[in-house]
PDB file of N, CA and C in Angstrom:
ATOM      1  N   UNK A   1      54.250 -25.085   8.804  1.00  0.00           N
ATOM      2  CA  UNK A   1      53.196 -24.152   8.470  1.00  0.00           C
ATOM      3  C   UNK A   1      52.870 -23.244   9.645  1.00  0.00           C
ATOM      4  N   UNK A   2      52.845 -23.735  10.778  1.00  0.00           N
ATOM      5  CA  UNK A   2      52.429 -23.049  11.691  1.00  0.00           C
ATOM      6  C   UNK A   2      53.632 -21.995  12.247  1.00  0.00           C
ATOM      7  N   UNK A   3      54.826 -22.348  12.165  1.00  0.00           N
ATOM      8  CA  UNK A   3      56.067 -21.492  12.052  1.00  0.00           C
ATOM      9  C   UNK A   3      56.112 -19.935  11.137  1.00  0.00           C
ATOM     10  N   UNK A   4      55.249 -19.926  10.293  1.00  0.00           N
ATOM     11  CA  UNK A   4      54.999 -18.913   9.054  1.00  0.00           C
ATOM     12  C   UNK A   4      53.436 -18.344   9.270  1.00  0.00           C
ATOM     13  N   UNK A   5      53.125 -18.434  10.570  1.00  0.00           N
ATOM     14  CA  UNK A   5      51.707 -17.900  10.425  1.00  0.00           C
ATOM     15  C   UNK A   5      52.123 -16.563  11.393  1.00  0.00           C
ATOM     16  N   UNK A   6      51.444 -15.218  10.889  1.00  0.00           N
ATOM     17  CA  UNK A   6      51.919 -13.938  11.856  1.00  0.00           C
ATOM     18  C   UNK A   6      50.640 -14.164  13.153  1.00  0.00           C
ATOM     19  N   UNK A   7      50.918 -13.375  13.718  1.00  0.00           N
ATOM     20  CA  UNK A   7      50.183 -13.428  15.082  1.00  0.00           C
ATOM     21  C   UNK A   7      48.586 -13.367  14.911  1.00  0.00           C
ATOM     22  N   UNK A   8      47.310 -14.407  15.540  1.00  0.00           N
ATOM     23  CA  UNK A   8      45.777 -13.776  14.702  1.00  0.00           C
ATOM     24  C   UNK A   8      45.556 -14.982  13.831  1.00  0.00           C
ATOM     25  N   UNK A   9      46.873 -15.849  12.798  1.00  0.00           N
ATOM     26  CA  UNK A   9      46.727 -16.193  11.846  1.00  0.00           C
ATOM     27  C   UNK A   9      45.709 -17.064  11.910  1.00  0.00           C
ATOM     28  N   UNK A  10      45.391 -17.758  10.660  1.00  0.00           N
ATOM     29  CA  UNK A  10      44.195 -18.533  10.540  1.00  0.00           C
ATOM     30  C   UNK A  10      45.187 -19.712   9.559  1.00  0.00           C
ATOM     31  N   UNK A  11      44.893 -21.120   9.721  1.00  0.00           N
ATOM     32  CA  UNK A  11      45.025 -22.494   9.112  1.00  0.00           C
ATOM     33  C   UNK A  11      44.342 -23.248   8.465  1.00  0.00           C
ATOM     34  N   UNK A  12      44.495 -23.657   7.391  1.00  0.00           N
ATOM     35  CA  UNK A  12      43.028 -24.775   7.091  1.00  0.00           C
ATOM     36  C   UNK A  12      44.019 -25.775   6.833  1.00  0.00           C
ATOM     37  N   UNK A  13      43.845 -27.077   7.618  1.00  0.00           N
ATOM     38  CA  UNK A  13      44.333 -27.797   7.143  1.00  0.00           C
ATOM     39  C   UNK A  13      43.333 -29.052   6.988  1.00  0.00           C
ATOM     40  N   UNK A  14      43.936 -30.125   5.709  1.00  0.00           N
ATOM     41  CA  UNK A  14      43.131 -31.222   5.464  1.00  0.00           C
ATOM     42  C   UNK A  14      43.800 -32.128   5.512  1.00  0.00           C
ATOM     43  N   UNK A  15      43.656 -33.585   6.043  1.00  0.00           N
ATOM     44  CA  UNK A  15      44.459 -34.730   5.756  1.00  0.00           C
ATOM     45  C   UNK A  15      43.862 -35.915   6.252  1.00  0.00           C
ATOM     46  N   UNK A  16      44.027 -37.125   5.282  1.00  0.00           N
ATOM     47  CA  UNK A  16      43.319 -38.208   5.903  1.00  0.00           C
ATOM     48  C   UNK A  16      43.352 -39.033   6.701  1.00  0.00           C
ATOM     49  N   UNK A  17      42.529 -39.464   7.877  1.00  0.00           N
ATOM     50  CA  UNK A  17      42.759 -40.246   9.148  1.00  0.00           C
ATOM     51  C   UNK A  17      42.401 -40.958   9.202  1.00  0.00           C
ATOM     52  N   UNK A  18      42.235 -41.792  10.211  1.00  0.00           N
ATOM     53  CA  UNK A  18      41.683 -42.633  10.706  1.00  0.00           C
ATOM     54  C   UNK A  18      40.833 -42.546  11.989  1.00  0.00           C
ATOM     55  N   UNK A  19      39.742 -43.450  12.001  1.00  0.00           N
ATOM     56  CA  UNK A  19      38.751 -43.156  13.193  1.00  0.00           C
ATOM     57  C   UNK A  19      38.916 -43.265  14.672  1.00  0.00           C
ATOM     58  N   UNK A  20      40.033 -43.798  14.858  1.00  0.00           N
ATOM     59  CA  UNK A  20      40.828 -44.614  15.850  1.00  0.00           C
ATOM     60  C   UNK A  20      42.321 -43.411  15.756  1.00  0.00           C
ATOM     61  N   UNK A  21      41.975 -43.602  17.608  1.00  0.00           N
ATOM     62  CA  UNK A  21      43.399 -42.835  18.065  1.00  0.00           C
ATOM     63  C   UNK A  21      44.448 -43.470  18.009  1.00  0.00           C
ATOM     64  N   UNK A  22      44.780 -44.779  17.329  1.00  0.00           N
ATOM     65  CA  UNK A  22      45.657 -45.323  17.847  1.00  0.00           C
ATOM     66  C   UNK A  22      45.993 -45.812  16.352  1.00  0.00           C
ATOM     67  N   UNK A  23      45.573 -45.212  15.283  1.00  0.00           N
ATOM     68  CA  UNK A  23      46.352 -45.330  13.463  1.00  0.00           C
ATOM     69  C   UNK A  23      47.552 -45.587  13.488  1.00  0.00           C
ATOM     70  N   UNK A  24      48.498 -45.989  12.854  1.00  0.00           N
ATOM     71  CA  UNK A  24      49.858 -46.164  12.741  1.00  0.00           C
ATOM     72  C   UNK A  24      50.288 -44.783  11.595  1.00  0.00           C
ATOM     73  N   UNK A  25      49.703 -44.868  10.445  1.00  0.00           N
ATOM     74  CA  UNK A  25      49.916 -44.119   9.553  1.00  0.00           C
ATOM     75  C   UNK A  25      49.170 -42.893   9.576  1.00  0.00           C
ATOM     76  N   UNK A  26      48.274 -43.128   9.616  1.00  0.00           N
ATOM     77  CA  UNK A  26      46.745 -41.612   9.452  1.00  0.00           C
ATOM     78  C   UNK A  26      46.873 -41.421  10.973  1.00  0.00           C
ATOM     79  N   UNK A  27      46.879 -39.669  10.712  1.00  0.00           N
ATOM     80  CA  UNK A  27      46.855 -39.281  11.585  1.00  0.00           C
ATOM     81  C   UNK A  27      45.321 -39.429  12.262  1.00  0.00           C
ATOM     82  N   UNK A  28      44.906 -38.880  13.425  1.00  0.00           N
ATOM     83  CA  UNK A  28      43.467 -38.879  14.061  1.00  0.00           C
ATOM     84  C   UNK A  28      42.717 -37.517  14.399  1.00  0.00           C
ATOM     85  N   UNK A  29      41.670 -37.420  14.970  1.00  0.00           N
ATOM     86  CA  UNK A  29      41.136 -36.189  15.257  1.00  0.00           C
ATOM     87  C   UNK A  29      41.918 -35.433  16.323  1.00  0.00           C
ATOM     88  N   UNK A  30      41.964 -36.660  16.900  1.00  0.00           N
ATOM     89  CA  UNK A  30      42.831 -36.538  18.335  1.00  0.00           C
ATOM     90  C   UNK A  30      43.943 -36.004  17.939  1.00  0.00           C
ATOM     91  N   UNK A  31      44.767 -36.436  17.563  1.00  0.00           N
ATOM     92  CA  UNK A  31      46.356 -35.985  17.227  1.00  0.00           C
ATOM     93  C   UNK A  31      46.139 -34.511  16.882  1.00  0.00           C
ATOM     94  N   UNK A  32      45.490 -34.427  15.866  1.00  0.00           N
ATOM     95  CA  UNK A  32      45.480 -33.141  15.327  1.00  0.00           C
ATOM     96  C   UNK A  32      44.525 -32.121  15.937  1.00  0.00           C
ATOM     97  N   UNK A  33      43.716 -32.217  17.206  1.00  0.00           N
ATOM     98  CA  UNK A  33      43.565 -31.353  17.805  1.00  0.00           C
ATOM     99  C   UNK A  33      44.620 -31.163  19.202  1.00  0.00           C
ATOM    100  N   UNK A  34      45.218 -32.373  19.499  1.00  0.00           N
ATOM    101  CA  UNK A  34      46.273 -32.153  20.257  1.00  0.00           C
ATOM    102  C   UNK A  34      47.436 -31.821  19.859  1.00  0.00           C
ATOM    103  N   UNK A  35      47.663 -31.404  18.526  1.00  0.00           N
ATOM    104  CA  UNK A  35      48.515 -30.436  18.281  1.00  0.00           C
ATOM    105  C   UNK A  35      48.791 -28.989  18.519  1.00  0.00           C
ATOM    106  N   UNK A  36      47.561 -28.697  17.883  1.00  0.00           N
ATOM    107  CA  UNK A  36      47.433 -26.979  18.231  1.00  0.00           C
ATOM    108  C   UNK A  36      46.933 -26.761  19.531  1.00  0.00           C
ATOM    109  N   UNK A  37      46.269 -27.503  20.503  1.00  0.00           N
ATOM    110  CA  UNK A  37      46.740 -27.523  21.859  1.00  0.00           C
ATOM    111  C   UNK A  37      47.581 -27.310  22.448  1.00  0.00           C
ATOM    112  N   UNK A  38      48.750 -28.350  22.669  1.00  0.00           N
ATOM    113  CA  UNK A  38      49.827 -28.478  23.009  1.00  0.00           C
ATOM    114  C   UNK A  38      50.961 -26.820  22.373  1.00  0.00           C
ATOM    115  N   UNK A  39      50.543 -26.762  21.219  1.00  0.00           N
ATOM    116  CA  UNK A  39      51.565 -25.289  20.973  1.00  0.00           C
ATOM    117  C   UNK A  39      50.450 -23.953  20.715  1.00  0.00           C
ATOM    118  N   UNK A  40      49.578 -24.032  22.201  1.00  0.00           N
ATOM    119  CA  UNK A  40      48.978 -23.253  22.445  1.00  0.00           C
ATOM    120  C   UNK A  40      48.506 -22.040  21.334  1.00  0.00           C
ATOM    121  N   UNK A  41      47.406 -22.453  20.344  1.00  0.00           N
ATOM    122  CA  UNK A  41      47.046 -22.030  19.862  1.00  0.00           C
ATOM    123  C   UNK A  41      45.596 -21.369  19.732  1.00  0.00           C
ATOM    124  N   UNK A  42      45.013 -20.071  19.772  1.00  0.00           N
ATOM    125  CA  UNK A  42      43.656 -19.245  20.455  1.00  0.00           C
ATOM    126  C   UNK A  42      42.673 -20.499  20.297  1.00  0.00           C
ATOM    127  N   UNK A  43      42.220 -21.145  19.428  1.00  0.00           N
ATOM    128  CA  UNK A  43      41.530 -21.340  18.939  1.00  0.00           C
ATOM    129  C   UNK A  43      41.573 -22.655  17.691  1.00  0.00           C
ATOM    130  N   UNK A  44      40.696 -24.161  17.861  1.00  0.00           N
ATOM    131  CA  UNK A  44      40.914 -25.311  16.832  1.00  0.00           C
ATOM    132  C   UNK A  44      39.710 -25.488  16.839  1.00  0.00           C
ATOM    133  N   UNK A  45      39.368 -25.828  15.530  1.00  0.00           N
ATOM    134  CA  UNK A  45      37.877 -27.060  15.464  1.00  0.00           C
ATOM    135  C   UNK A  45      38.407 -27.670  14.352  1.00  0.00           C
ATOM    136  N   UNK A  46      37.824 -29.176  14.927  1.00  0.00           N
ATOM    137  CA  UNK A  46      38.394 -30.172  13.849  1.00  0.00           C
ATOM    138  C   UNK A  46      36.950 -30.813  13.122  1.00  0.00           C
ATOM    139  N   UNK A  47      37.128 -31.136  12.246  1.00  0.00           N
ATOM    140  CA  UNK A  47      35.716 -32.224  11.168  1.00  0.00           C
ATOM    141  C   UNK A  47      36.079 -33.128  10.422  1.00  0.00           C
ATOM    142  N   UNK A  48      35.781 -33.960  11.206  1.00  0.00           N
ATOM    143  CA  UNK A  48      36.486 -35.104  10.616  1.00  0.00           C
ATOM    144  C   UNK A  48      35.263 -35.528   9.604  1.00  0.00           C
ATOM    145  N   UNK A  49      35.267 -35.746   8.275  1.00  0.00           N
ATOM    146  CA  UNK A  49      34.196 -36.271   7.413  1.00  0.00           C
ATOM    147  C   UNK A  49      34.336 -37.035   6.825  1.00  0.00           C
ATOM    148  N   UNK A  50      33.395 -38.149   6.668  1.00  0.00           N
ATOM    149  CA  UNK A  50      33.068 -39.466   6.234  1.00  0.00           C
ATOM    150  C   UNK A  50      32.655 -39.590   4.605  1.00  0.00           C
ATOM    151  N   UNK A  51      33.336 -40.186   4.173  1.00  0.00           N
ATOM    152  CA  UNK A  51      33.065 -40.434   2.241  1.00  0.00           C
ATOM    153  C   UNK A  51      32.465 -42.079   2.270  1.00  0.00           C
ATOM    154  N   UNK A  52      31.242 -42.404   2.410  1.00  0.00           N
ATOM    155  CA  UNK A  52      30.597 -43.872   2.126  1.00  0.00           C
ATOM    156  C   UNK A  52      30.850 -44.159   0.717  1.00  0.00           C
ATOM    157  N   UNK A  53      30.251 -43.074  -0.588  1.00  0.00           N
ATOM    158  CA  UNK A  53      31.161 -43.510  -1.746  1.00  0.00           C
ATOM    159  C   UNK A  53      32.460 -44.284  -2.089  1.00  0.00           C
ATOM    160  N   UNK A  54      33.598 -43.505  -1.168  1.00  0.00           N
ATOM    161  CA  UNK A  54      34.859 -43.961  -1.581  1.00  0.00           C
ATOM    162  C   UNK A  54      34.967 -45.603  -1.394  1.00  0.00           C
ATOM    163  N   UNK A  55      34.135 -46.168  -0.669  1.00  0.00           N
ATOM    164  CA  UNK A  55      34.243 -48.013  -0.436  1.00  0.00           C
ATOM    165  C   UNK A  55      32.756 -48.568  -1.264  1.00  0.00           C
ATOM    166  N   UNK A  56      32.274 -48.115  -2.164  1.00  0.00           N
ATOM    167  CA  UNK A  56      31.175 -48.825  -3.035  1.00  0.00           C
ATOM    168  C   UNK A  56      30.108 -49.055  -2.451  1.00  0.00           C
ATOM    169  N   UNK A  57      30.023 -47.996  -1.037  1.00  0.00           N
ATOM    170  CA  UNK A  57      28.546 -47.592   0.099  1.00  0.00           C
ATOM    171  C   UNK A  57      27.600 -46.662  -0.730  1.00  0.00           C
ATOM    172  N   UNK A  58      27.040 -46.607  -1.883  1.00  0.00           N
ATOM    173  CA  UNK A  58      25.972 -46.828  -2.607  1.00  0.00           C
ATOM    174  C   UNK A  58      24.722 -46.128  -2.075  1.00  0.00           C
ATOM    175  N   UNK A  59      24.274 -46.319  -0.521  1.00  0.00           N
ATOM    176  CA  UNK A  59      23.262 -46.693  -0.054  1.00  0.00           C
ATOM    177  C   UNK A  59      22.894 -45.063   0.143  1.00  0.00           C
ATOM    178  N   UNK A  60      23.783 -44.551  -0.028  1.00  0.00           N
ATOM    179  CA  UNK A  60      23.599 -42.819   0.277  1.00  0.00           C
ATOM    180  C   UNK A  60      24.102 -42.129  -0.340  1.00  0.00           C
ATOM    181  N   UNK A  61      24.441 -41.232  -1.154  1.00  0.00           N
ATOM    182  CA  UNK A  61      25.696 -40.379  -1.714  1.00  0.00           C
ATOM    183  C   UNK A  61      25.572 -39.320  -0.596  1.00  0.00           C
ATOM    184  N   UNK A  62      25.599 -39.167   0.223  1.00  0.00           N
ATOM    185  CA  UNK A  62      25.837 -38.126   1.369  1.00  0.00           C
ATOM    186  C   UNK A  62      26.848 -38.568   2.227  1.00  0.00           C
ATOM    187  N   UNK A  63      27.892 -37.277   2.289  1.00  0.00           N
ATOM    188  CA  UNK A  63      28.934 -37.273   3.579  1.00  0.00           C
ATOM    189  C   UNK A  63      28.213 -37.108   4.621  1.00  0.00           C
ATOM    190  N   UNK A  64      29.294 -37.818   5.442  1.00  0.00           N
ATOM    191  CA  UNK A  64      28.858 -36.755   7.144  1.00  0.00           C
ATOM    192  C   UNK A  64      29.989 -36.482   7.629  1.00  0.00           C
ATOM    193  N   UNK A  65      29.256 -35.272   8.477  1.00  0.00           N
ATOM    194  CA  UNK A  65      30.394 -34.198   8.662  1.00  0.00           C
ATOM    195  C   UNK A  65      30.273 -34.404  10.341  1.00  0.00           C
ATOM    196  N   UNK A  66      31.392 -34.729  10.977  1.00  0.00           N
ATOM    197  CA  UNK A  66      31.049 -34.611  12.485  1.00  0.00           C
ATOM    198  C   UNK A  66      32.382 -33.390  12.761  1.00  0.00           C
ATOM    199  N   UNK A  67      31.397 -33.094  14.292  1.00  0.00           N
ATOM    200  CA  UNK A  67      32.219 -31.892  14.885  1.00  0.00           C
ATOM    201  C   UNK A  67      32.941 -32.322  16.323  1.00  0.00           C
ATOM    202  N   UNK A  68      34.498 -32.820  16.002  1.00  0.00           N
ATOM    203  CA  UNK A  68      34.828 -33.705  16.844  1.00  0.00           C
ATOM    204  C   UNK A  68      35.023 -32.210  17.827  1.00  0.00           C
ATOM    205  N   UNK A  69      34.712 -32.547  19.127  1.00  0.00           N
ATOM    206  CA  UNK A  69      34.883 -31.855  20.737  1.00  0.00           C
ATOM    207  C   UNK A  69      35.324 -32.436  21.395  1.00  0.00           C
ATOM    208  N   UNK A  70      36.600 -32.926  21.883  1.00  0.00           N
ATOM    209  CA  UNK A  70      37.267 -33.519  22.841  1.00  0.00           C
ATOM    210  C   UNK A  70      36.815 -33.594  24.681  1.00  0.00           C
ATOM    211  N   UNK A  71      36.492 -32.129  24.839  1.00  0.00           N
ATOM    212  CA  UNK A  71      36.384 -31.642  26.149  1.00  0.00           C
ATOM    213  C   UNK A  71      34.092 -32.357  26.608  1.00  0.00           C
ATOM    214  N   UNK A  72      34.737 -33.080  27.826  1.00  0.00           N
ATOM    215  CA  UNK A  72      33.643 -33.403  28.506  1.00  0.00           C
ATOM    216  C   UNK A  72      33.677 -33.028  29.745  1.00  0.00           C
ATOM    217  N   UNK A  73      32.548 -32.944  30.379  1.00  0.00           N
ATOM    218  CA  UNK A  73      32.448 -32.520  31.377  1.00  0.00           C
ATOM    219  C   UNK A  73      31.135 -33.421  32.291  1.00  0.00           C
ATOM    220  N   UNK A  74      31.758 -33.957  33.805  1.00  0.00           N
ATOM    221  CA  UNK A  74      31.429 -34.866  34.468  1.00  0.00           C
ATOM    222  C   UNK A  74      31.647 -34.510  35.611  1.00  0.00           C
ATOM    223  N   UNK A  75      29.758 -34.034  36.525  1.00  0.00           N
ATOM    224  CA  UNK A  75      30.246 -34.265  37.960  1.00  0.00           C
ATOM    225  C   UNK A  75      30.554 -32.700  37.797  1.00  0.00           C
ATOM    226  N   UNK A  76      30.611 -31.524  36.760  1.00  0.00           N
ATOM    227  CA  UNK A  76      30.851 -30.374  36.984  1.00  0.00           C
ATOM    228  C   UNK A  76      32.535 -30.830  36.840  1.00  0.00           C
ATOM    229  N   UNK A  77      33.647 -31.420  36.421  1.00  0.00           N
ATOM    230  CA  UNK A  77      35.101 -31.482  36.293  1.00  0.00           C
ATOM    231  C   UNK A  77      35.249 -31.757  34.765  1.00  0.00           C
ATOM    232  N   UNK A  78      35.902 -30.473  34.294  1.00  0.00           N
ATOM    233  CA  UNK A  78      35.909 -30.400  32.945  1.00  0.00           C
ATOM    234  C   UNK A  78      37.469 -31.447  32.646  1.00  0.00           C
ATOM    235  N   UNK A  79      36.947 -32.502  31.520  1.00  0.00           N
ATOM    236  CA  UNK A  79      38.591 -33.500  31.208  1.00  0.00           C
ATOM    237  C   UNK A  79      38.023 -33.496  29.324  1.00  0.00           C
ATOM    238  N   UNK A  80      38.757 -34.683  29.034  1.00  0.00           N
ATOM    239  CA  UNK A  80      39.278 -34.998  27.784  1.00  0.00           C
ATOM    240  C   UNK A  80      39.033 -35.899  27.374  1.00  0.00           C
ATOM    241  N   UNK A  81      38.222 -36.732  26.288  1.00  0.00           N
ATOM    242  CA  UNK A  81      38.439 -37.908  26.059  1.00  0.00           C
ATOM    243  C   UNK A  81      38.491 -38.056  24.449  1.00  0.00           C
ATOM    244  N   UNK A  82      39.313 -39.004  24.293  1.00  0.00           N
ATOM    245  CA  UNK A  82      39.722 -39.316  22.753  1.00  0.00           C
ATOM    246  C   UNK A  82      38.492 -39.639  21.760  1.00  0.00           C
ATOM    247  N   UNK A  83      38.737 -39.474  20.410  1.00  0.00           N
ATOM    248  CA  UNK A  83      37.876 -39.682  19.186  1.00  0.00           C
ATOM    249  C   UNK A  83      36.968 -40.774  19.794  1.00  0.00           C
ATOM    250  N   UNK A  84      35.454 -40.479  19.566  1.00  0.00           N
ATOM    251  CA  UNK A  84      34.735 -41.508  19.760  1.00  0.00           C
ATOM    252  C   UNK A  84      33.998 -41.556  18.291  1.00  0.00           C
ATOM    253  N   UNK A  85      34.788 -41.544  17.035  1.00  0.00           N
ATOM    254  CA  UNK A  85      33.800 -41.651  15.971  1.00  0.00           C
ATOM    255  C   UNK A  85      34.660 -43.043  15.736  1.00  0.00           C
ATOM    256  N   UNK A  86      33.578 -44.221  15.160  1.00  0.00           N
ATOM    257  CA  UNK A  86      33.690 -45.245  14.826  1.00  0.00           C
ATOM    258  C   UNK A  86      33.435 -45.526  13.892  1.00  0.00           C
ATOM    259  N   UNK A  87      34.448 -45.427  12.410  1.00  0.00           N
ATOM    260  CA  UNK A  87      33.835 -45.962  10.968  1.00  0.00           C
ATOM    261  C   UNK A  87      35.212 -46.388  10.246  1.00  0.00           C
ATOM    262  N   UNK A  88      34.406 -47.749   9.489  1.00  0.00           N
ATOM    263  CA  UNK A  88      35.349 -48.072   8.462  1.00  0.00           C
ATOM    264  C   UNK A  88      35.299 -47.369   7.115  1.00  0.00           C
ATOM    265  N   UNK A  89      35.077 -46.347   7.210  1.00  0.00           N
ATOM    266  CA  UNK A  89      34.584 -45.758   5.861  1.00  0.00           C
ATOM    267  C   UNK A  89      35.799 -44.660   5.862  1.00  0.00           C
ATOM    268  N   UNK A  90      36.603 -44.533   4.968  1.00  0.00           N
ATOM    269  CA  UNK A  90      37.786 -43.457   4.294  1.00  0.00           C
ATOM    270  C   UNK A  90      36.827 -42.127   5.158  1.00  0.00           C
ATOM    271  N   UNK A  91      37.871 -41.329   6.210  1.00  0.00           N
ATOM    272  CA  UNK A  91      37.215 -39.958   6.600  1.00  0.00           C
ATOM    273  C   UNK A  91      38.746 -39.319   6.051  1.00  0.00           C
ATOM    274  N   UNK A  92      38.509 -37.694   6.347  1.00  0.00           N
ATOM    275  CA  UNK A  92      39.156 -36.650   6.043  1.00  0.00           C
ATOM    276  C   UNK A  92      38.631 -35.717   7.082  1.00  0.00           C
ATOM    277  N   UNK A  93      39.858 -35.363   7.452  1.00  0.00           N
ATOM    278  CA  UNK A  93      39.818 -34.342   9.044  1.00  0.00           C
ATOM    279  C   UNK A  93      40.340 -33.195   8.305  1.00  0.00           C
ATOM    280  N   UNK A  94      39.262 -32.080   8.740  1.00  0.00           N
ATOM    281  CA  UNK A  94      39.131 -30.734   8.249  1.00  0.00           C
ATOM    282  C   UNK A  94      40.003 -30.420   9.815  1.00  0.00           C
ATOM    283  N   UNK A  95      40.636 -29.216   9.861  1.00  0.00           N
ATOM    284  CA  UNK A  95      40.712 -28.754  11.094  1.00  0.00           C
ATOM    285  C   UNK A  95      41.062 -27.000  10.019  1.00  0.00           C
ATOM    286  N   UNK A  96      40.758 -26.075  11.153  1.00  0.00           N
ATOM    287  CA  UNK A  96      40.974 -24.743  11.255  1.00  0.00           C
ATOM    288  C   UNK A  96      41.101 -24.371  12.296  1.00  0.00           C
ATOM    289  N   UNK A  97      42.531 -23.785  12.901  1.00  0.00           N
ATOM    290  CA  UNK A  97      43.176 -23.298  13.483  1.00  0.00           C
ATOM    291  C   UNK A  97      43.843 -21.886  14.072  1.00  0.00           C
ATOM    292  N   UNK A  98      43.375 -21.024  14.669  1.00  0.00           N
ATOM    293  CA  UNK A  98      44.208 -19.472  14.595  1.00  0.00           C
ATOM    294  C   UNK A  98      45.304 -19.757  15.702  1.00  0.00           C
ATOM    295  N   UNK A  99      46.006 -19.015  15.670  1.00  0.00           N
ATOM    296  CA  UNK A  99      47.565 -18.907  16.508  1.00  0.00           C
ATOM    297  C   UNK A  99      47.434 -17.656  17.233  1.00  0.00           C
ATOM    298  N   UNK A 100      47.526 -17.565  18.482  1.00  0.00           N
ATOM    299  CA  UNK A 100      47.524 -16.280  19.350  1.00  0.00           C
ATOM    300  C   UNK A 100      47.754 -15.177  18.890  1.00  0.00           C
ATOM    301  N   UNK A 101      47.554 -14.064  19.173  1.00  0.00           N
ATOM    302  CA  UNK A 101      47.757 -12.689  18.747  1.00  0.00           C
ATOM    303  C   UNK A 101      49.572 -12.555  19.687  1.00  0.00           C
ATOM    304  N   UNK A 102      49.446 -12.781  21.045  1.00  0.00           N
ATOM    305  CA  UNK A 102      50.986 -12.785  21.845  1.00  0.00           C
ATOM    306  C   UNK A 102      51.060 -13.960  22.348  1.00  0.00           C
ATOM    307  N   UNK A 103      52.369 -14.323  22.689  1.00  0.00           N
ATOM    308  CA  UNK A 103      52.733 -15.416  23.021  1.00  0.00           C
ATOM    309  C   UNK A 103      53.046 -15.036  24.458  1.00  0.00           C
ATOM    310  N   UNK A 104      52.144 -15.393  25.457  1.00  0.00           N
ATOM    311  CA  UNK A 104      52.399 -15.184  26.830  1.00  0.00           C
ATOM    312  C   UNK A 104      53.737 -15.932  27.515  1.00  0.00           C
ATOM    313  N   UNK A 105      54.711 -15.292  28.042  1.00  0.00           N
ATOM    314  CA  UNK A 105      55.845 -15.803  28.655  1.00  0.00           C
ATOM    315  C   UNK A 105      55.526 -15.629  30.466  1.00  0.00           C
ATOM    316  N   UNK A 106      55.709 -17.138  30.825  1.00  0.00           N
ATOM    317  CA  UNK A 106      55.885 -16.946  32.566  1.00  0.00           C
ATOM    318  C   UNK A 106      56.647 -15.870  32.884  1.00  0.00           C
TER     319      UNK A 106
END
Protein backbone atom coordinates (compact mmCIF):
# COMPACT_ATOMS: atom_id res chain seq x y z
CA UNK A 1 0.00 0.00 0.00
CA UNK A 2 2.47 2.33 0.83
CA UNK A 3 4.38 1.54 -2.57
CA UNK A 4 1.12 3.10 -4.49
CA UNK A 5 0.80 6.20 -2.47
CA UNK A 6 2.00 9.52 -4.76
CA UNK A 7 4.05 11.96 -2.89
CA UNK A 8 1.72 14.09 0.23
CA UNK A 9 -0.28 10.79 0.26
CA UNK A 10 -2.50 10.05 3.11
CA UNK A 11 -3.23 6.13 4.69
CA UNK A 12 -5.84 4.89 6.91
CA UNK A 13 -5.07 1.89 8.02
CA UNK A 14 -6.97 -0.56 10.56
CA UNK A 15 -5.95 -3.86 12.05
CA UNK A 16 -6.20 -5.77 15.16
CA UNK A 17 -3.48 -5.92 17.92
CA UNK A 18 -2.49 -6.59 20.72
CA UNK A 19 -1.59 -4.49 23.86
CA UNK A 20 1.78 -5.90 24.25
CA UNK A 21 4.84 -5.31 22.03
CA UNK A 22 5.78 -8.54 22.06
CA UNK A 23 2.20 -10.38 20.19
CA UNK A 24 3.19 -13.25 18.12
CA UNK A 25 0.30 -12.79 15.71
CA UNK A 26 -1.34 -9.13 16.20
CA UNK A 27 0.51 -6.74 15.27
CA UNK A 28 1.15 -3.68 18.11
CA UNK A 29 1.04 0.06 18.31
CA UNK A 30 4.56 -0.16 18.37
CA UNK A 31 5.16 -2.12 15.24
CA UNK A 32 2.95 -0.10 13.36
CA UNK A 33 4.21 3.15 14.29
CA UNK A 34 7.66 1.81 13.75
CA UNK A 35 6.85 1.17 10.46
CA UNK A 36 6.17 4.37 8.91
CA UNK A 37 9.10 5.55 10.90
CA UNK A 38 11.57 3.45 9.78
CA UNK A 39 10.42 4.18 5.85
CA UNK A 40 10.46 7.68 6.75
CA UNK A 41 7.23 8.85 6.44
CA UNK A 42 6.10 13.08 7.11
CA UNK A 43 3.87 12.22 9.45
CA UNK A 44 1.88 8.89 11.81
CA UNK A 45 -0.65 8.86 14.60
CA UNK A 46 -1.72 5.69 15.78
CA UNK A 47 -5.24 4.80 18.10
CA UNK A 48 -5.25 2.01 19.29
CA UNK A 49 -9.10 1.39 20.60
CA UNK A 50 -10.53 -0.76 23.09
CA UNK A 51 -14.04 -2.79 22.46
CA UNK A 52 -15.12 -4.01 26.37
CA UNK A 53 -18.32 -5.33 24.51
CA UNK A 54 -16.47 -7.73 22.33
CA UNK A 55 -15.56 -10.05 25.78
CA UNK A 56 -19.24 -9.76 27.58
CA UNK A 57 -17.70 -6.30 29.56
CA UNK A 58 -21.31 -5.14 29.95
CA UNK A 59 -20.29 -2.66 32.53
CA UNK A 60 -20.00 0.17 29.86
CA UNK A 61 -20.92 0.16 26.19
CA UNK A 62 -18.21 2.78 25.59
CA UNK A 63 -14.86 2.38 23.62
CA UNK A 64 -11.75 3.99 24.47
CA UNK A 65 -9.81 5.53 22.23
CA UNK A 66 -6.09 6.10 23.27
CA UNK A 67 -3.54 8.27 21.45
CA UNK A 68 -0.53 6.06 21.49
CA UNK A 69 2.88 8.70 21.48
CA UNK A 70 5.90 6.77 21.62
CA UNK A 71 8.36 9.78 22.04
CA UNK A 72 9.28 10.79 25.82
CA UNK A 73 11.25 13.08 26.97
CA UNK A 74 13.63 12.91 30.20
CA UNK A 75 16.17 15.19 31.72
CA UNK A 76 15.42 17.45 28.44
CA UNK A 77 16.79 13.96 26.05
CA UNK A 78 14.14 13.21 23.72
CA UNK A 79 13.94 8.78 23.37
CA UNK A 80 11.28 6.14 22.79
CA UNK A 81 9.48 3.86 24.73
CA UNK A 82 7.19 0.98 23.72
CA UNK A 83 3.19 0.59 24.09
CA UNK A 84 2.34 1.20 27.61
CA UNK A 85 -1.45 0.38 27.14
CA UNK A 86 -2.36 -2.64 29.21
CA UNK A 87 -5.70 -4.53 28.35
CA UNK A 88 -7.15 -7.80 27.91
CA UNK A 89 -9.90 -6.48 26.08
CA UNK A 90 -9.93 -7.09 21.88
CA UNK A 91 -8.29 -3.38 20.70
CA UNK A 92 -8.04 -2.18 17.03
CA UNK A 93 -5.16 0.17 16.01
CA UNK A 94 -6.34 3.01 13.86
CA UNK A 95 -3.17 4.53 12.38
CA UNK A 96 -3.07 7.45 9.62
CA UNK A 97 -0.15 8.01 7.88
CA UNK A 98 1.15 10.67 5.01
CA UNK A 99 4.36 9.80 2.96
CA UNK A 100 6.76 12.74 2.17
CA UNK A 101 6.18 15.10 -0.55
CA UNK A 102 10.41 14.21 -1.70
CA UNK A 103 12.36 11.62 -0.79
CA UNK A 104 15.58 13.23 0.51
CA UNK A 105 18.80 11.40 -0.86
CA UNK A 106 22.35 11.80 1.12
Amino acid sequence: MTKMLFPSGRLLLSAWSNSFPTAYVKVSPCWIMDYFTVNEFADCKVYPVEFPHLVGDNSGRYITVFNYDPQVVYSGQIGYECSSINSERPLQTYCIAEKQRFHAFA
